[in-house]
PDB file of N, CA and C in Angstrom:
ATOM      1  N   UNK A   1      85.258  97.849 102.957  1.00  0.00           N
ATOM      2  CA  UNK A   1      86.305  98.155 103.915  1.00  0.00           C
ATOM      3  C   UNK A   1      87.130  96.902 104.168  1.00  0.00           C
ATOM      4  N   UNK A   2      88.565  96.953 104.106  1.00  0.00           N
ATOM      5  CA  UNK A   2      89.121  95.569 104.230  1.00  0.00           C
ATOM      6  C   UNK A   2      89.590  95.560 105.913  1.00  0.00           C
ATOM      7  N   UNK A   3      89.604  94.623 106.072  1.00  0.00           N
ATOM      8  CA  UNK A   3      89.904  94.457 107.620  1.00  0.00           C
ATOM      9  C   UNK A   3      90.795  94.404 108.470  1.00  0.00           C
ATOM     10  N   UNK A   4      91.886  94.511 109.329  1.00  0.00           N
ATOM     11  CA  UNK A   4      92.703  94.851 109.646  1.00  0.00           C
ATOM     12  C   UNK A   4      92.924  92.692 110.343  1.00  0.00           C
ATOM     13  N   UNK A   5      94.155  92.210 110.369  1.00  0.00           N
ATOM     14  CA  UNK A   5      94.072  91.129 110.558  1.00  0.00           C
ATOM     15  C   UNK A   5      93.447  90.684 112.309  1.00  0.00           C
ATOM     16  N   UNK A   6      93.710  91.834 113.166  1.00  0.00           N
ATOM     17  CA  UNK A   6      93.257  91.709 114.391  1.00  0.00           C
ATOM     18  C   UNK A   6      91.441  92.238 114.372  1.00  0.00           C
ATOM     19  N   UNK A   7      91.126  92.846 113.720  1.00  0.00           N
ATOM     20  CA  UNK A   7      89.735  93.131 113.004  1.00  0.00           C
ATOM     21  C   UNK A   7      88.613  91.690 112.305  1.00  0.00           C
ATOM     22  N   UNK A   8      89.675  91.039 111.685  1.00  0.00           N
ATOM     23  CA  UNK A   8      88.939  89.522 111.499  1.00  0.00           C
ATOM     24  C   UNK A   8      89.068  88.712 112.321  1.00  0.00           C
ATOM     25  N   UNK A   9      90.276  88.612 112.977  1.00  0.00           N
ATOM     26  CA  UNK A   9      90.053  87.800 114.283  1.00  0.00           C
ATOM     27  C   UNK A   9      88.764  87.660 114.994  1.00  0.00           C
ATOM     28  N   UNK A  10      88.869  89.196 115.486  1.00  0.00           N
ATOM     29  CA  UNK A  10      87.386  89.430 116.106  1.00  0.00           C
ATOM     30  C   UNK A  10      86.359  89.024 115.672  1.00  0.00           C
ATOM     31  N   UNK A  11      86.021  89.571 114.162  1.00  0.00           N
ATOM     32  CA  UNK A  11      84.723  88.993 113.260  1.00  0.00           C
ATOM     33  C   UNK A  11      84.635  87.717 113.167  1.00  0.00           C
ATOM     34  N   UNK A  12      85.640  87.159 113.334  1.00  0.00           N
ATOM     35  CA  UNK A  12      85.495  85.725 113.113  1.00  0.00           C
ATOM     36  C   UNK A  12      85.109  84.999 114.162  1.00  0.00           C
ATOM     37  N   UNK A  13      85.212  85.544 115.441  1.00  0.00           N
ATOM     38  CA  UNK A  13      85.057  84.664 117.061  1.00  0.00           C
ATOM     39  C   UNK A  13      83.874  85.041 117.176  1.00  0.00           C
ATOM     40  N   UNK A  14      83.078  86.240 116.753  1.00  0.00           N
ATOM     41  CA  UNK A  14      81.757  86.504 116.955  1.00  0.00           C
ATOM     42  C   UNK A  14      80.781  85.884 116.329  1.00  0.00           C
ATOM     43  N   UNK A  15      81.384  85.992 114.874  1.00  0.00           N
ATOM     44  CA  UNK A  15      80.503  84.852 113.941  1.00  0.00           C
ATOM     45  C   UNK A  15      80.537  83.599 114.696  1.00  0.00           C
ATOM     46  N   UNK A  16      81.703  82.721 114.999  1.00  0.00           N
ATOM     47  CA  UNK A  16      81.954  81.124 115.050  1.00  0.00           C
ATOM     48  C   UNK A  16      80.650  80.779 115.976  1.00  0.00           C
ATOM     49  N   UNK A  17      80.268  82.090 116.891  1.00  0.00           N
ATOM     50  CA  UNK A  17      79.236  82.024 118.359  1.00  0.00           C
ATOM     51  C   UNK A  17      78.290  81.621 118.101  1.00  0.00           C
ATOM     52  N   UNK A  18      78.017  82.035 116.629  1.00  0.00           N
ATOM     53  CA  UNK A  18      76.330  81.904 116.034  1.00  0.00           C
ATOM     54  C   UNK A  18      74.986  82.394 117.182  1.00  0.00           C
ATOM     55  N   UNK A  19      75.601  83.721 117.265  1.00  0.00           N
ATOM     56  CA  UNK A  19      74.318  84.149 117.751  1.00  0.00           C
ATOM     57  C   UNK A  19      74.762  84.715 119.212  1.00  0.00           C
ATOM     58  N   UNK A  20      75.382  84.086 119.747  1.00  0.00           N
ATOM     59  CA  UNK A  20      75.832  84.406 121.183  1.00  0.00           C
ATOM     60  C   UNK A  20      76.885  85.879 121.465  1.00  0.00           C
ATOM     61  N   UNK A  21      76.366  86.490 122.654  1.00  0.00           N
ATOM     62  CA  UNK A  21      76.647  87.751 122.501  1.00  0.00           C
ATOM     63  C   UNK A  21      77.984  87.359 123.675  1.00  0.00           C
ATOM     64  N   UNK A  22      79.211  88.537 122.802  1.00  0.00           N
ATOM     65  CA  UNK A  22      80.329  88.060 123.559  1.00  0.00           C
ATOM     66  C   UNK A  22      80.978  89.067 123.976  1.00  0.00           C
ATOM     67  N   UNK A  23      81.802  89.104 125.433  1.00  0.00           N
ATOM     68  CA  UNK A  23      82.284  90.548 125.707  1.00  0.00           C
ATOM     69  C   UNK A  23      83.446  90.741 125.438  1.00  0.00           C
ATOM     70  N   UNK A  24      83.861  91.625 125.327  1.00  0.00           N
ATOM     71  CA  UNK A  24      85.445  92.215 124.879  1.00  0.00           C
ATOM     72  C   UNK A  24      86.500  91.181 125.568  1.00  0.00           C
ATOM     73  N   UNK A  25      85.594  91.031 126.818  1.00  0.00           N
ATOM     74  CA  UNK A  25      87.181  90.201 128.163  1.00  0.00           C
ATOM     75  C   UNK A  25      86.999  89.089 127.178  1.00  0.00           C
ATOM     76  N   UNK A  26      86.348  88.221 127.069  1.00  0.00           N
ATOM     77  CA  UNK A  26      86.322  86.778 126.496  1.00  0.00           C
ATOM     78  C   UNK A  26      86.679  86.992 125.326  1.00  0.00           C
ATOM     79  N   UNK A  27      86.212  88.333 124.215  1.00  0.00           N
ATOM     80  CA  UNK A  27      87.188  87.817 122.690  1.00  0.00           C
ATOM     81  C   UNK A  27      88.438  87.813 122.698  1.00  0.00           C
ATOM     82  N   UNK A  28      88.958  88.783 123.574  1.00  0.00           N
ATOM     83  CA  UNK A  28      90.211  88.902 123.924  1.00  0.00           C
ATOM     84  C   UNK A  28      91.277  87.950 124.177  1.00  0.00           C
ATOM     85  N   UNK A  29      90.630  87.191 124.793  1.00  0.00           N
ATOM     86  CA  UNK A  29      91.249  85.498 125.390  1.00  0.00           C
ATOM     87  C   UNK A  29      90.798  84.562 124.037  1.00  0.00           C
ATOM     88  N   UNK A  30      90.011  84.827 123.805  1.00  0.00           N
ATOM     89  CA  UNK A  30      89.746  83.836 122.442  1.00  0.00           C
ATOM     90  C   UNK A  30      90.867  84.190 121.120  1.00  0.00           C
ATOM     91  N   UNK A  31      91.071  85.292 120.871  1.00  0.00           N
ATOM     92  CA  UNK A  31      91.612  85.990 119.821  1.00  0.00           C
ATOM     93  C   UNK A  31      93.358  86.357 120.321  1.00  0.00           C
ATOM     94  N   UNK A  32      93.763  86.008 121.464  1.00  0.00           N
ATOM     95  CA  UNK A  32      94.666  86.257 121.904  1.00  0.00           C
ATOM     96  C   UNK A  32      95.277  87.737 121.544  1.00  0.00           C
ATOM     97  N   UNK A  33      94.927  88.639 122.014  1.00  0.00           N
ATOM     98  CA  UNK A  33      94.829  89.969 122.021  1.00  0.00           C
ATOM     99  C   UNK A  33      94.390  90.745 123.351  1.00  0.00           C
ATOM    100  N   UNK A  34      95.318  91.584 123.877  1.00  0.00           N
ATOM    101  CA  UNK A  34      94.922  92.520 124.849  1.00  0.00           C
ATOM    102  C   UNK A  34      92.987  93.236 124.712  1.00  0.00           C
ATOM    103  N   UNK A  35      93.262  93.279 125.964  1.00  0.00           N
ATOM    104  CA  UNK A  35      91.609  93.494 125.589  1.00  0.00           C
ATOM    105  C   UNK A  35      91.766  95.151 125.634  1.00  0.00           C
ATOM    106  N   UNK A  36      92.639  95.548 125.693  1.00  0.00           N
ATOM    107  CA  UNK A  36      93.094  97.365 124.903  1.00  0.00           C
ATOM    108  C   UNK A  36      92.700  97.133 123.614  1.00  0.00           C
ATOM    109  N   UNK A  37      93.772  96.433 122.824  1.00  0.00           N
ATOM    110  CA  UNK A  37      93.409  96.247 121.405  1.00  0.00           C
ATOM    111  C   UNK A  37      92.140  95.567 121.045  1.00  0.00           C
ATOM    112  N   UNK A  38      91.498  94.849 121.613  1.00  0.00           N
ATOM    113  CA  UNK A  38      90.214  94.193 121.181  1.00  0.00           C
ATOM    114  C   UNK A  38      88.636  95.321 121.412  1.00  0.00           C
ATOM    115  N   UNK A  39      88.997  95.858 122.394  1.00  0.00           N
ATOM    116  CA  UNK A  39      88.083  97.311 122.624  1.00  0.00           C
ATOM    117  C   UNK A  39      88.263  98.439 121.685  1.00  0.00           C
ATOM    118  N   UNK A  40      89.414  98.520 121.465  1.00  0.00           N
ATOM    119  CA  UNK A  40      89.891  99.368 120.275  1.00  0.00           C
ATOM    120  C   UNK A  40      89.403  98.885 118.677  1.00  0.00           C
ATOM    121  N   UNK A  41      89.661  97.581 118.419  1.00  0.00           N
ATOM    122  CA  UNK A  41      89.201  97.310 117.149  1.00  0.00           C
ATOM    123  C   UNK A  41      87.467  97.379 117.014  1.00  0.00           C
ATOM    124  N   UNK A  42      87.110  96.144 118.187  1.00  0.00           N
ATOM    125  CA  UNK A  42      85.680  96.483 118.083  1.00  0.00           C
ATOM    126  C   UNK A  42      84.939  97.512 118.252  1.00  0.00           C
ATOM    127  N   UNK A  43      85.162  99.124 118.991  1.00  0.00           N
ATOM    128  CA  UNK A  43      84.829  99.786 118.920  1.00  0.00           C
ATOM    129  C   UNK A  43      84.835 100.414 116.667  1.00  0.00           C
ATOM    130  N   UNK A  44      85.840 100.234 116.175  1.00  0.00           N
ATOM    131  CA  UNK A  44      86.448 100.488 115.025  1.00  0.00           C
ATOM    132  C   UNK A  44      85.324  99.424 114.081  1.00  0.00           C
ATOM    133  N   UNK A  45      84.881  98.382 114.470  1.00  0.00           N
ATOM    134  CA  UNK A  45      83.825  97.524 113.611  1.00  0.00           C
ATOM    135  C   UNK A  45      82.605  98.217 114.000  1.00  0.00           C
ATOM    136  N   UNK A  46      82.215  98.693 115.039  1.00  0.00           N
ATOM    137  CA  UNK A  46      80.996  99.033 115.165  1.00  0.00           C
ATOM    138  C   UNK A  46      80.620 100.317 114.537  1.00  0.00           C
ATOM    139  N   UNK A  47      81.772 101.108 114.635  1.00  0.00           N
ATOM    140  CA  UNK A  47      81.737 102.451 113.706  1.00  0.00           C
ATOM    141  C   UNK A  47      80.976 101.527 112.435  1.00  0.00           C
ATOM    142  N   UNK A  48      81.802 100.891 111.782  1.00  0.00           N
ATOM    143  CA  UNK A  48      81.542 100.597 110.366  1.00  0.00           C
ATOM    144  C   UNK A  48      80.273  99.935 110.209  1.00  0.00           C
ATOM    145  N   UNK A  49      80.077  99.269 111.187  1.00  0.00           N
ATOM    146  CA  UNK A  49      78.311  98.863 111.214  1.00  0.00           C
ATOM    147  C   UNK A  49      78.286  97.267 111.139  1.00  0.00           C
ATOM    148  N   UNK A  50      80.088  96.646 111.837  1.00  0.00           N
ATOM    149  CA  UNK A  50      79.788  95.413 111.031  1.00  0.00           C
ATOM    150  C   UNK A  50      79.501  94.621 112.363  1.00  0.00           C
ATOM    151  N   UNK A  51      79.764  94.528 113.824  1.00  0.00           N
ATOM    152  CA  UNK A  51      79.497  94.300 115.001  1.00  0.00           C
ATOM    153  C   UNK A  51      78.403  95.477 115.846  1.00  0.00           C
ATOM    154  N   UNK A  52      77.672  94.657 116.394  1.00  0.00           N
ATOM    155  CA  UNK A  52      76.600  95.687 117.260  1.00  0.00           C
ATOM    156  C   UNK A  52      76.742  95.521 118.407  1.00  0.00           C
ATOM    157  N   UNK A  53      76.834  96.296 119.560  1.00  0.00           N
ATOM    158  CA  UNK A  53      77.176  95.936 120.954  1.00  0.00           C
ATOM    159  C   UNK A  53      75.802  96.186 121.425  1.00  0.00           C
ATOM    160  N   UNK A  54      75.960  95.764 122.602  1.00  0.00           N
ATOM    161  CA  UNK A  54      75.064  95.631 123.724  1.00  0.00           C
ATOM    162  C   UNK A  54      75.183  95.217 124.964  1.00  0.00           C
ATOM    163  N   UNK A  55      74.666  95.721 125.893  1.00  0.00           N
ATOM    164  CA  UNK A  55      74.955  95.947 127.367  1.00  0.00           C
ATOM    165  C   UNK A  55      75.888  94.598 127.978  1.00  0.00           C
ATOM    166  N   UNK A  56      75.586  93.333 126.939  1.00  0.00           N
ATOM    167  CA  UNK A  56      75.558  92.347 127.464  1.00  0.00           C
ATOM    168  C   UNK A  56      77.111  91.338 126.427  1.00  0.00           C
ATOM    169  N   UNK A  57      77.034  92.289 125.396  1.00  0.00           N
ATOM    170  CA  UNK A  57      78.372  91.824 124.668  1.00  0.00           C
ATOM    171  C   UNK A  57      78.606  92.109 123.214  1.00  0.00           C
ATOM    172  N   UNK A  58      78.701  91.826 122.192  1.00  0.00           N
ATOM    173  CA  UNK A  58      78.467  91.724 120.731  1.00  0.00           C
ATOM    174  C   UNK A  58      78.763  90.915 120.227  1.00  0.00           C
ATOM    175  N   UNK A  59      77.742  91.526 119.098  1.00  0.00           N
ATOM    176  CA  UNK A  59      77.330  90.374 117.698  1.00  0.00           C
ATOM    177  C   UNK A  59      77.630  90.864 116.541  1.00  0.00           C
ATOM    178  N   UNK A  60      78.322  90.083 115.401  1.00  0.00           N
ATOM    179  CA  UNK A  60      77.781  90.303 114.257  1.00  0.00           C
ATOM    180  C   UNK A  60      76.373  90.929 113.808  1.00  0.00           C
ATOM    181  N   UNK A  61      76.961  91.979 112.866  1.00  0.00           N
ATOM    182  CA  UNK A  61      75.887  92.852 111.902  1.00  0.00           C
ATOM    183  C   UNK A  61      75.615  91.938 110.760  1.00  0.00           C
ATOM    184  N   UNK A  62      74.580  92.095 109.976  1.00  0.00           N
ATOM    185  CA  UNK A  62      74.194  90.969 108.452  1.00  0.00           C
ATOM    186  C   UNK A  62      75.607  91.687 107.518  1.00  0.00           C
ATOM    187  N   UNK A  63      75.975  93.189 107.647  1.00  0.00           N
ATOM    188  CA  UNK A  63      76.964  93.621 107.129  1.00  0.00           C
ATOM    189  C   UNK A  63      78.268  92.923 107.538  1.00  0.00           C
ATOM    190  N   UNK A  64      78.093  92.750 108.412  1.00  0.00           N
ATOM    191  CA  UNK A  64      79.615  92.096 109.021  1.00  0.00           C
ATOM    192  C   UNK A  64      79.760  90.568 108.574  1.00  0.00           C
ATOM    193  N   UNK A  65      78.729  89.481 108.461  1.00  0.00           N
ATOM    194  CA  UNK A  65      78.822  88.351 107.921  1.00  0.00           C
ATOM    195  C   UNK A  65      78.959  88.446 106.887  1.00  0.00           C
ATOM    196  N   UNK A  66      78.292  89.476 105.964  1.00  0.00           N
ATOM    197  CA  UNK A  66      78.372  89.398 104.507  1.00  0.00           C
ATOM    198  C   UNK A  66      80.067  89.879 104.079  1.00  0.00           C
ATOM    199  N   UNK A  67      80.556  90.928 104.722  1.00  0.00           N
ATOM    200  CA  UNK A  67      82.022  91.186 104.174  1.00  0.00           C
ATOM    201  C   UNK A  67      82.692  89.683 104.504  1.00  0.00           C
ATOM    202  N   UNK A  68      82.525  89.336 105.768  1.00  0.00           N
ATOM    203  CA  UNK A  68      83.180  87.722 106.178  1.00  0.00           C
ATOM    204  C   UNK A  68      82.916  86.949 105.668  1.00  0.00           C
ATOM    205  N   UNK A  69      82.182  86.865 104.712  1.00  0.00           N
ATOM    206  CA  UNK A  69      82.659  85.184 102.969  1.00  0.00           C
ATOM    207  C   UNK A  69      83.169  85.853 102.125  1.00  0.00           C
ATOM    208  N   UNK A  70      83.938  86.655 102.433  1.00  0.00           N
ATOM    209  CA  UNK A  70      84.921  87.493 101.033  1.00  0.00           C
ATOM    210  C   UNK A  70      86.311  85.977 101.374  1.00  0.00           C
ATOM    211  N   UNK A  71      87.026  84.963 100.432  1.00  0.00           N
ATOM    212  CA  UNK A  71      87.598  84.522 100.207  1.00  0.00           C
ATOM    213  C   UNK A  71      88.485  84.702 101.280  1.00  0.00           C
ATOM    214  N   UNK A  72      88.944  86.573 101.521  1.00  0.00           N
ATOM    215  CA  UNK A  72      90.471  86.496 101.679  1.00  0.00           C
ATOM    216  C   UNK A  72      90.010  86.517 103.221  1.00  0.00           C
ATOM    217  N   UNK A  73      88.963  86.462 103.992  1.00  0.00           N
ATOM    218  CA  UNK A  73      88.692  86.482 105.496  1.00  0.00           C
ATOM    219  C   UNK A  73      88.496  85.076 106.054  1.00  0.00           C
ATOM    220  N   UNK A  74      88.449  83.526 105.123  1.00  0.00           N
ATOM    221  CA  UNK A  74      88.073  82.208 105.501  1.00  0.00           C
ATOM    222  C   UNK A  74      89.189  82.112 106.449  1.00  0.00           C
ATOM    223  N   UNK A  75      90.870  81.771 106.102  1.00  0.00           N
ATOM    224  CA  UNK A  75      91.560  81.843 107.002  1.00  0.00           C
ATOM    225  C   UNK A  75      91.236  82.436 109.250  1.00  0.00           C
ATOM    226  N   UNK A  76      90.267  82.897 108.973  1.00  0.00           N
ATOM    227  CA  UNK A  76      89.865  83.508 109.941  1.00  0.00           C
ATOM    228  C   UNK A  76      88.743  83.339 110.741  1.00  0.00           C
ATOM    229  N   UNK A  77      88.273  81.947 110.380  1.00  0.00           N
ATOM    230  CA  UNK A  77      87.061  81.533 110.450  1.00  0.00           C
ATOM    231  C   UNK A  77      87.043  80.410 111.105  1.00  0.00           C
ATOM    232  N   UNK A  78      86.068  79.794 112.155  1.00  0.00           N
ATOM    233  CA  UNK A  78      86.679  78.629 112.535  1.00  0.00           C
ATOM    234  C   UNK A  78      85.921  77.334 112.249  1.00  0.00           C
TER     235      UNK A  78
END
């Protein structure tokens, strides 16, 4: 699945956390994106299985890191 550029944003602020679970309000501000659109996309990654939520925020899936060393997603990485 290729990613939508506001879609790697996201993947990419969750990864950079290494581990740390993050909520929509804070990627939002990190990713500079309404947190409409950031609820909207991440809901749209979790469908796909590549972010996992939880009560407390989300994380990267092993699916979601692994599409994120595809070449064309580094730009997106911090």
């Amino acid at each position: 699945m290729p990613l939508s550029e506001n879609q790697a944003k996201l993947l990419g602020a969750l990864i950079a956390e290494d581990g740390r679970r993050i909520s929509v309000r804070e990627l939002s501000r990190q990713t500079d994106l309404s947190e409409h659109v950031a609820r909207r996309e991440i809901a749209a990654l979790a469908h796909c299985d590549l972010v996992a939520g939880t009560g407390r925020g989300y994380l990267p899936t092993g699916r979601g890191r692994a599409l994120f060393q595809k070449p064309v997603y580094r730009e997106y990485g911090r």
